[in-house]
N, C-alpha and C. Protein backbone atom coordinates (compact mmCIF):
# COMPACT_ATOMS: atom_id res chain seq x y z
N UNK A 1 30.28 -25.03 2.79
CA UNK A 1 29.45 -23.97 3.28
C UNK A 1 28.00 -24.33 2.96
N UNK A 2 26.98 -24.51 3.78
CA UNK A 2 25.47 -24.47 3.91
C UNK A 2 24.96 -23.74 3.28
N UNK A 3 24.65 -23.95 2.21
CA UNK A 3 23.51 -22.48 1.19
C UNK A 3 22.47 -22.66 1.68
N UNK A 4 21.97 -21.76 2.16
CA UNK A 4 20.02 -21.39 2.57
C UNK A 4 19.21 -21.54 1.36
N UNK A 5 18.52 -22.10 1.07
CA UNK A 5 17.62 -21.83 0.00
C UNK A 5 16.35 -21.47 -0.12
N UNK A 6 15.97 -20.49 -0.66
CA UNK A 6 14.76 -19.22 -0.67
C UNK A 6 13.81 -19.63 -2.08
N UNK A 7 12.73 -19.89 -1.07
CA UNK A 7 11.74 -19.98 -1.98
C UNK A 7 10.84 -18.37 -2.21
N UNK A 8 11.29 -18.72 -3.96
CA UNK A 8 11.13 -17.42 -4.34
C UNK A 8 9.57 -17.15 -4.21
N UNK A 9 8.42 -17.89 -4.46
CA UNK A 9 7.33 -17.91 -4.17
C UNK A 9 7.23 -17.18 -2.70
N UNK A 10 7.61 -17.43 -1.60
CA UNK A 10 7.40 -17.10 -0.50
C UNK A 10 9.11 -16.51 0.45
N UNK A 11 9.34 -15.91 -0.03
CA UNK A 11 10.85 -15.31 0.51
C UNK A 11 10.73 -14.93 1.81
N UNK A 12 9.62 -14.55 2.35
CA UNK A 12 9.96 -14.07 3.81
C UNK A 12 8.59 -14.75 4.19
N UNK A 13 8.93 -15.90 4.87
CA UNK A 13 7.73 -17.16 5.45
C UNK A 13 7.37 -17.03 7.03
N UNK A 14 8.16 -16.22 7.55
CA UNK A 14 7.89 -15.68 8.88
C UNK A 14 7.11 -14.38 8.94
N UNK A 15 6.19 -14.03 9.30
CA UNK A 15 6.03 -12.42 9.47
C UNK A 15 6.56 -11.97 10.07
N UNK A 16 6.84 -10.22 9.47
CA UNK A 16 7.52 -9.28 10.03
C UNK A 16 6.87 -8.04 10.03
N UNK A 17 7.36 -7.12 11.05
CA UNK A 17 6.56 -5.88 10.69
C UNK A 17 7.16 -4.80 10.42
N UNK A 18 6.61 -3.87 9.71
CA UNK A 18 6.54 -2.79 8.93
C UNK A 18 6.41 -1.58 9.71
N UNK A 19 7.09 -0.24 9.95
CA UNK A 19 6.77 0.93 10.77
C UNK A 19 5.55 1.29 9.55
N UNK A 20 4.85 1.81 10.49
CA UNK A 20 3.72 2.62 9.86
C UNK A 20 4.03 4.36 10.14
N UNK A 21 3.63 4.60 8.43
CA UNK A 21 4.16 5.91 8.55
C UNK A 21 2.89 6.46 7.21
N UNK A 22 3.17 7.53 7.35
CA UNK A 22 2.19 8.10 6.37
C UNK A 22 2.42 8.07 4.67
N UNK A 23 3.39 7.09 4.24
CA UNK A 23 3.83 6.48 2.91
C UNK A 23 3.88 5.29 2.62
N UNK A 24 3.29 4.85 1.94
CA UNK A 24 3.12 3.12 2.01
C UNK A 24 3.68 2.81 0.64
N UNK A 25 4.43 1.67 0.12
CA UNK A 25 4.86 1.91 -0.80
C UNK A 25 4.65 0.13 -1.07
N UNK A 26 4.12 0.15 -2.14
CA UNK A 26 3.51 -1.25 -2.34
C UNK A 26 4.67 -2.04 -3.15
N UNK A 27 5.27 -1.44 -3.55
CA UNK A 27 6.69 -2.25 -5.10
C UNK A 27 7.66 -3.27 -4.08
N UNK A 28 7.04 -3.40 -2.91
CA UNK A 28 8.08 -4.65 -2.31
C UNK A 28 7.21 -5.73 -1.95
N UNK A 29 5.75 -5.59 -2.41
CA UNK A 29 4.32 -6.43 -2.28
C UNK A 29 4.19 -7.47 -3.60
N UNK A 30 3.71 -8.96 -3.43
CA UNK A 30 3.59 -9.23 -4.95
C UNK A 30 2.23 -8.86 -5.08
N UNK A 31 1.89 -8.43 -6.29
CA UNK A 31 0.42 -8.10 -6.62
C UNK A 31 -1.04 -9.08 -6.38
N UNK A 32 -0.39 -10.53 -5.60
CA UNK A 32 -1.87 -11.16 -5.09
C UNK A 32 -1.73 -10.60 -3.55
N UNK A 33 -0.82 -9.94 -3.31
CA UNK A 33 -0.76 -9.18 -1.68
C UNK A 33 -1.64 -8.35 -1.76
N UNK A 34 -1.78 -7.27 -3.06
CA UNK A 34 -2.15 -5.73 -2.60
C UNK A 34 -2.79 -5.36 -1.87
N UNK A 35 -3.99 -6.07 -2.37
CA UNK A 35 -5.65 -6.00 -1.48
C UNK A 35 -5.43 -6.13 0.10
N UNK A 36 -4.84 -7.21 0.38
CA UNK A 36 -4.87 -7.07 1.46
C UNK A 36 -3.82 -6.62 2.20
N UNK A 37 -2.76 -6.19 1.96
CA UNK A 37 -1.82 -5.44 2.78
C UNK A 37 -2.35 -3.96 2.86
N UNK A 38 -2.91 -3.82 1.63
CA UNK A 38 -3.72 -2.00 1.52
C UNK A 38 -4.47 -2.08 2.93
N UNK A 39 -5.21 -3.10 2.62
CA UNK A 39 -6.44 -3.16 3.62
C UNK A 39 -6.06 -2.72 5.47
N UNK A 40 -4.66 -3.95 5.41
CA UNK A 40 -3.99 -4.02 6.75
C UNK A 40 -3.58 -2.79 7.14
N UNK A 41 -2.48 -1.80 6.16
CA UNK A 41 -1.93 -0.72 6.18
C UNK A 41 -2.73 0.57 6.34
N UNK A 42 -3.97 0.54 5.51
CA UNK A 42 -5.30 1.46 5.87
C UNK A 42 -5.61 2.07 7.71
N UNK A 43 -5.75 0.44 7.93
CA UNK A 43 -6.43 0.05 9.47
C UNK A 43 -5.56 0.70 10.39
N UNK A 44 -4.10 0.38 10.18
CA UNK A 44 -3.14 0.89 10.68
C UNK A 44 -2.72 2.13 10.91
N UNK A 45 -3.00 2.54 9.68
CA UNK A 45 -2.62 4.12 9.53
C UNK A 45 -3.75 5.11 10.34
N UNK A 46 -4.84 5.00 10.42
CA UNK A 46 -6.19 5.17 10.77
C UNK A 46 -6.05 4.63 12.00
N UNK A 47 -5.58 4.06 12.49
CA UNK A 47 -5.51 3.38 14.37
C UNK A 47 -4.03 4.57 14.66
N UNK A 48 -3.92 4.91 13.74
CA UNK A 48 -2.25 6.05 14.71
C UNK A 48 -3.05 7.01 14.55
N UNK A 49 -3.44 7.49 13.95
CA UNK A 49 -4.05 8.81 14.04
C UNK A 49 -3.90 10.08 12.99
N UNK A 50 -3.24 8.85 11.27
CA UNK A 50 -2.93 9.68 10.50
C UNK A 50 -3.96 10.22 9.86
N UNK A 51 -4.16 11.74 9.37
CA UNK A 51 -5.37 12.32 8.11
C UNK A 51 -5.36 12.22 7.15
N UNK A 52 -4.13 11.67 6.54
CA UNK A 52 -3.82 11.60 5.46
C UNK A 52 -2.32 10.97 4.75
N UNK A 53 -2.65 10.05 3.77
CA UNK A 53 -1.48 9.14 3.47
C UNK A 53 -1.48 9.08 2.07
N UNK A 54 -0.36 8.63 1.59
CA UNK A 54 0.47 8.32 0.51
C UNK A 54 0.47 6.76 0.39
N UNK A 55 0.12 6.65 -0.79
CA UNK A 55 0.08 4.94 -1.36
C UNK A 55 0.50 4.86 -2.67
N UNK A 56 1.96 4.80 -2.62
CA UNK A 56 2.90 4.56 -3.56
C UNK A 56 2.49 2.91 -4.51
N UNK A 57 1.79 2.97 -6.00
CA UNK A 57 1.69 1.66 -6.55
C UNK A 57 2.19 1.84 -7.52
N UNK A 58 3.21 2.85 -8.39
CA UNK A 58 3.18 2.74 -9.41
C UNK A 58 2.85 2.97 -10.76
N UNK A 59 3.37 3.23 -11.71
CA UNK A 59 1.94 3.94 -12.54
C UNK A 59 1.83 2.44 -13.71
N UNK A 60 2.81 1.90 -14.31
CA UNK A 60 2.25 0.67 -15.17
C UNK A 60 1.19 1.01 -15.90
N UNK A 61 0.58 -0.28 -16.09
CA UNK A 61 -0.84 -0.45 -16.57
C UNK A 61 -1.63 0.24 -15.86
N UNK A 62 -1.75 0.20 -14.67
CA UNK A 62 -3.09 0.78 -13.71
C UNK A 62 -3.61 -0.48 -12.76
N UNK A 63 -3.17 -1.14 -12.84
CA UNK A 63 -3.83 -2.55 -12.09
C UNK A 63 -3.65 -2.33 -10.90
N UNK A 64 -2.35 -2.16 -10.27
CA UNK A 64 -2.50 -1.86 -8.74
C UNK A 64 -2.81 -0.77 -8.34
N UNK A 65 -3.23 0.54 -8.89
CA UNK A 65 -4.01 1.61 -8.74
C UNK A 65 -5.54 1.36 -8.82
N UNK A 66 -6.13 0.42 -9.83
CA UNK A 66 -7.14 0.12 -9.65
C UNK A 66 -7.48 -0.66 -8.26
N UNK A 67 -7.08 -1.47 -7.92
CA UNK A 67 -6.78 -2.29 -6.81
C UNK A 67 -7.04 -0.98 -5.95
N UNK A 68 -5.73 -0.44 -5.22
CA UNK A 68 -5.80 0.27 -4.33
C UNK A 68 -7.41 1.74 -4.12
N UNK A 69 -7.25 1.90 -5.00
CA UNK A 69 -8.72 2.61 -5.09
C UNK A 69 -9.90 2.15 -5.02
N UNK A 70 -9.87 0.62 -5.50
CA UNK A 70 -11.19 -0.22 -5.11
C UNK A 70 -11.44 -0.29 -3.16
N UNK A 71 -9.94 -0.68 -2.75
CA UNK A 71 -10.25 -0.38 -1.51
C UNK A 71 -10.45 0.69 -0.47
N UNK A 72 -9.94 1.66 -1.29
CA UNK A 72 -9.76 3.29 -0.60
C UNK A 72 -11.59 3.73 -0.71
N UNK A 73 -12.07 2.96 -1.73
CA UNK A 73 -13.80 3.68 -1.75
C UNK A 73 -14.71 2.37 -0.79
N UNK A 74 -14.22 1.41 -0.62
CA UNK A 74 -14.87 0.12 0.27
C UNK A 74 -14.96 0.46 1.90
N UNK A 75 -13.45 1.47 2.16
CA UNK A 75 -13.12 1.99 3.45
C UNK A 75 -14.17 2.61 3.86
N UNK A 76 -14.63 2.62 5.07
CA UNK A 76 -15.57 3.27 5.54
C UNK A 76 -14.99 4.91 6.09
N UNK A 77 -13.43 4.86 6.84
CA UNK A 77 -13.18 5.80 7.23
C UNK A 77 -12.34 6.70 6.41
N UNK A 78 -12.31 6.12 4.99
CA UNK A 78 -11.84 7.35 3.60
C UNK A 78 -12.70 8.00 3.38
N UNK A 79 -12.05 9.34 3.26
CA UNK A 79 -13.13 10.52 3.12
C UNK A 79 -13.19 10.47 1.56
N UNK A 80 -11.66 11.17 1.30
CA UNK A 80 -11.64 10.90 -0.20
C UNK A 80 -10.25 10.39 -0.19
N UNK A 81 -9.88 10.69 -2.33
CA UNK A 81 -8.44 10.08 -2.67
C UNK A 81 -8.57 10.76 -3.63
N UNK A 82 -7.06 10.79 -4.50
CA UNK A 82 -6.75 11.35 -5.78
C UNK A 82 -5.31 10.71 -5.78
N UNK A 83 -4.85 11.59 -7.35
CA UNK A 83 -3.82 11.33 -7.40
C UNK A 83 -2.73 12.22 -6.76
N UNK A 84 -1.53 11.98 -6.24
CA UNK A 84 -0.65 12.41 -5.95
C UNK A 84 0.30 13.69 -6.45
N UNK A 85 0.50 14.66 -6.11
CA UNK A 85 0.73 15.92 -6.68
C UNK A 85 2.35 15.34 -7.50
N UNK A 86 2.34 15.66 -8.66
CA UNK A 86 3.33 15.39 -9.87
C UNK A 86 5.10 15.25 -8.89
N UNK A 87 5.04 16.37 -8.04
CA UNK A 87 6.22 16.13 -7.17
C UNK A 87 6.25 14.83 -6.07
N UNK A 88 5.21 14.30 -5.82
CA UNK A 88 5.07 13.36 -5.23
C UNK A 88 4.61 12.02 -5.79
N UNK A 89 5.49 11.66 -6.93
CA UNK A 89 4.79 10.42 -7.37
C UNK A 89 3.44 10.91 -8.57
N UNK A 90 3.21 11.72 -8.55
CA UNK A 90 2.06 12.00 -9.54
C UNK A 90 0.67 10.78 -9.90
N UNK A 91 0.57 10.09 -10.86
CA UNK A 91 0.05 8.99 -11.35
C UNK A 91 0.38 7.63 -10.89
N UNK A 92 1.24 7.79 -9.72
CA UNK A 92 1.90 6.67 -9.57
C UNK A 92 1.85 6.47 -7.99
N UNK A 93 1.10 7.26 -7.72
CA UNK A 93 0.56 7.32 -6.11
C UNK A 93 -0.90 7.76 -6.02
N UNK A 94 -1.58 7.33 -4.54
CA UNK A 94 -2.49 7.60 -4.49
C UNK A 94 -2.78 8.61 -2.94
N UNK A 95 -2.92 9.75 -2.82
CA UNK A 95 -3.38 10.39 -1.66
C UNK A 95 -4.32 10.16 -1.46
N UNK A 96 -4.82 9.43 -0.06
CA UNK A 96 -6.00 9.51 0.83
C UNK A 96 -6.38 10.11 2.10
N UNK A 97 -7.22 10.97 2.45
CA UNK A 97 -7.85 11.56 3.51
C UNK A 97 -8.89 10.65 4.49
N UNK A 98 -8.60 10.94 5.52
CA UNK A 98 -9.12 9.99 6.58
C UNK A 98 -10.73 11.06 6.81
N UNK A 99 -11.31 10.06 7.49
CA UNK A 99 -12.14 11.22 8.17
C UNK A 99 -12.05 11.23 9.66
């Protein structure tokens, strides 16, 4: 039998795409992704016509919250952000408003 072998560095070497929905959930991203999948997923979400989204990073240290908020204030079309109401992820998400 032929074993496939997966480079764990790069497991999915083809792109694929993602439904865009108003929850983004970064824990299937490696953390040199964030920046820019935030970035991609932002554009996206904001080209459908959402007001407002959910950006699931985690609570950890804070690193990919810092991350994601560095880009949520760089956005031109974020109004604002906070954290996520305690039933929704709390500290471990980030709500953003479009304008």
């Amino acid at each position: 039998m032929d074993e496939e072998i997966i480079d764990l560095e790069n497991p999915f070497p083809e792109p694929f795409e993602l439904e865009i929905t108003d929850t983004f959930d970064l824990h299937a991203f490696a953390p040199r992704d964030v920046k820019s999948v935030t970035e991609t997923y932002l554009s996206e979400a904001y080209q459908k016509g959402f007001k407002i989204v959910r950006i699931i990073h985690g609570k950890g240290i804070g690193a990919q919250r810092d991350t994601v908020r560095r880009v949520l204030a760089e956005t031109d079309f974020v109004k604002s952000f906070k954290n996520a109401p305690e039933f929704f992820s709390g500290r471990g998400a980030t709500i953003a408003e479009f304008k």
